[in-house]
C-alpha atoms as a PDB file:
ATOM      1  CA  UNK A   1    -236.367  14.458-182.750  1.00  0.00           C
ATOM      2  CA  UNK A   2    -234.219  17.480-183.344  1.00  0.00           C
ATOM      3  CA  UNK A   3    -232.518  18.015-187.105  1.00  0.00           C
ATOM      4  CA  UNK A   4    -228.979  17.281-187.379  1.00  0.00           C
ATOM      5  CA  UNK A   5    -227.046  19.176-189.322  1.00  0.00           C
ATOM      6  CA  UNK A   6    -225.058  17.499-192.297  1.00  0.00           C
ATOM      7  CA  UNK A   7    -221.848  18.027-192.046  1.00  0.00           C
ATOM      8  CA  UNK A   8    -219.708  19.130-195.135  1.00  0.00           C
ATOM      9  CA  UNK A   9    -216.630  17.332-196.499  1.00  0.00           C
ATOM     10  CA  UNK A  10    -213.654  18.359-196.773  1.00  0.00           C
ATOM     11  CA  UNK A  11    -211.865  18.460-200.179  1.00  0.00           C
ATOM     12  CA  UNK A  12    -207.884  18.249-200.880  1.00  0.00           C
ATOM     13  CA  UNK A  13    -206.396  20.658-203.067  1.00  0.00           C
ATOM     14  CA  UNK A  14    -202.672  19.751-202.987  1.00  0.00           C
ATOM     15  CA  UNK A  15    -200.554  17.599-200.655  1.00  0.00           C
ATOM     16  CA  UNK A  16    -197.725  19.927-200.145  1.00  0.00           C
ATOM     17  CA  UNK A  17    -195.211  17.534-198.775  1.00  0.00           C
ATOM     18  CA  UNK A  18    -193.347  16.203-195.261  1.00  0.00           C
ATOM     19  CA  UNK A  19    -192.309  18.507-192.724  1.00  0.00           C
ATOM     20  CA  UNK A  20    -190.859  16.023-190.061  1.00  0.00           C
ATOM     21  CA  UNK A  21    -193.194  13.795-188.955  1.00  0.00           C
ATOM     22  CA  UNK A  22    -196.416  16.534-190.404  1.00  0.00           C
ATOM     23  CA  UNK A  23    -197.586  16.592-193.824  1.00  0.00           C
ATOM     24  CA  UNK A  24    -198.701  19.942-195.197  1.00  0.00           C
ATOM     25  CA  UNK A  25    -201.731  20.044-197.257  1.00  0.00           C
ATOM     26  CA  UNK A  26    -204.100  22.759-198.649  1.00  0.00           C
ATOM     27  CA  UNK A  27    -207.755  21.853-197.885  1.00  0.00           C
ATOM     28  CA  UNK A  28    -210.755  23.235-199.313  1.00  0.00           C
ATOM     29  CA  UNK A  29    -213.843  23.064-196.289  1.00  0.00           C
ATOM     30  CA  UNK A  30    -217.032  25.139-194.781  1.00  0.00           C
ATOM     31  CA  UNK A  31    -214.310  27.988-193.570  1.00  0.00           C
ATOM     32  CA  UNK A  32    -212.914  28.173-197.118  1.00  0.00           C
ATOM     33  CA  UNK A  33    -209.082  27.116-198.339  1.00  0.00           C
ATOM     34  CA  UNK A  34    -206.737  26.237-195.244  1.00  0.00           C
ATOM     35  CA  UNK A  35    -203.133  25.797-194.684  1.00  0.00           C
ATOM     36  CA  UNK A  36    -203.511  22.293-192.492  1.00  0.00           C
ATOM     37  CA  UNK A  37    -200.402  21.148-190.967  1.00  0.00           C
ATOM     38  CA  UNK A  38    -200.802  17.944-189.161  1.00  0.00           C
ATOM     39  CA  UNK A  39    -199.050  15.339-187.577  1.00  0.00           C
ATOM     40  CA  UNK A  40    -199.006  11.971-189.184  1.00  0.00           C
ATOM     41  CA  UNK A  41    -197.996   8.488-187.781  1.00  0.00           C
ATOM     42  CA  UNK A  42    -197.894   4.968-189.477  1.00  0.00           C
ATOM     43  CA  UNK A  43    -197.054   2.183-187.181  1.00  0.00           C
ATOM     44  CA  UNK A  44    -199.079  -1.603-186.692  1.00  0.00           C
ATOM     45  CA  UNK A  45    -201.824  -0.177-184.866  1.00  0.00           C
ATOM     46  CA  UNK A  46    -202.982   2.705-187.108  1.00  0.00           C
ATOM     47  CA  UNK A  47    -201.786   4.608-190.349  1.00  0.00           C
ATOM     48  CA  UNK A  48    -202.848   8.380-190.748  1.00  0.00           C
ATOM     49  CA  UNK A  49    -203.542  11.979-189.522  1.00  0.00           C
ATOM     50  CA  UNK A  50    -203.924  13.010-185.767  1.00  0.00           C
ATOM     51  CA  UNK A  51    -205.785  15.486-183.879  1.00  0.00           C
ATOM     52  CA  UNK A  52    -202.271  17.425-183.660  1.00  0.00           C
ATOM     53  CA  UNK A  53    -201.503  20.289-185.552  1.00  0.00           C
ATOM     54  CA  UNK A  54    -202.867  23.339-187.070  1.00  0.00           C
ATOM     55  CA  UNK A  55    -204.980  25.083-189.703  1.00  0.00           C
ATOM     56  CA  UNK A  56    -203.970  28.240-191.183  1.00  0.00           C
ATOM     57  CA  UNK A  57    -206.210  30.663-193.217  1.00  0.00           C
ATOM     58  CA  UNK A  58    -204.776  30.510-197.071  1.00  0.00           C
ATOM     59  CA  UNK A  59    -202.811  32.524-197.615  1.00  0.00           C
ATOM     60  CA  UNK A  60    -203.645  35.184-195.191  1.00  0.00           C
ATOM     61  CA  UNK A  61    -202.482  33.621-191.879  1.00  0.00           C
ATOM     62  CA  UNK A  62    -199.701  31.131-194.080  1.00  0.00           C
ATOM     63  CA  UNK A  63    -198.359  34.501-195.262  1.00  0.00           C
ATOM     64  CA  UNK A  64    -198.394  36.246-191.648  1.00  0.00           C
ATOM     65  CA  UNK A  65    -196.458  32.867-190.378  1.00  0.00           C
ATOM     66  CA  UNK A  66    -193.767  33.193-193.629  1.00  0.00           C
ATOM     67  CA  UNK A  67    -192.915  36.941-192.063  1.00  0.00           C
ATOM     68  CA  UNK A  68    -192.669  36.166-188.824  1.00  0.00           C
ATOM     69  CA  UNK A  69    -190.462  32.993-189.423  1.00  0.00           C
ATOM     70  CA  UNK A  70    -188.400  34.989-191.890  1.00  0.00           C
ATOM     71  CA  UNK A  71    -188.090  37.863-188.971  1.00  0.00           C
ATOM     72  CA  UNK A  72    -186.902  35.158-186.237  1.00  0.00           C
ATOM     73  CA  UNK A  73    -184.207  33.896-188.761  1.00  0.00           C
ATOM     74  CA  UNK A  74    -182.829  36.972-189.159  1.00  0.00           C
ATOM     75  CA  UNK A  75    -183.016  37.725-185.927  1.00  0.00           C
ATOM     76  CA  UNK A  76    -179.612  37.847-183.684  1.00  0.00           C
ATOM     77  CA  UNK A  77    -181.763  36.813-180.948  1.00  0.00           C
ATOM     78  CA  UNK A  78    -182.385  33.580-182.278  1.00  0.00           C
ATOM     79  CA  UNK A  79    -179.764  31.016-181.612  1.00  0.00           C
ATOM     80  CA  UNK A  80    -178.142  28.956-185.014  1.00  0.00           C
ATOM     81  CA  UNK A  81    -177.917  25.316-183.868  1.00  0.00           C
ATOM     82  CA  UNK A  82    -175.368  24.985-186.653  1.00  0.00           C
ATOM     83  CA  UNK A  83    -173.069  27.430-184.736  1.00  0.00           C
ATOM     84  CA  UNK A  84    -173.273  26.035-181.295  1.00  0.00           C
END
């Protein structure tokens, strides 16, 4: 019978907060620290995180993603919903 492999846990560092209907939260795991940002329901049939959303490399790729948001803000190009 072939070996399995035991898979390592997952720690969390910090819940950062809501974001919609995604909670932010730094998690330590076999890749190292992440950004995860993940979609989270709570209704009669089940309370917790889904398969949607996204991990980001701390703070390497969290960092990148604070740039480029902070560039598309600034940018003309980007409409202001505010102003419409």
């Amino acid at each position: 019978m072939p070996e399995q492999k035991e898979r390592q846990k997952e720690a969390v560092v910090s819940e950062l907060g809501p974001l919609g209907r995604y909670k932010l939260r730094l998690v330590d795991g076999p890749r190292g620290r992440m950004l995860d940002i993940r979609e989270w329901i709570d209704n009669s049939s089940y309370s917790g995180f889904t398969r949607r959303g996204v991990r980001l490399a701390w703070p390497a790729q969290a960092q990148s993603l604070i740039k480029i948001l902070a560039e598309a803000l600034a940018s003309s190009e980007v409409a202001d919903p505010a102003k419409q």
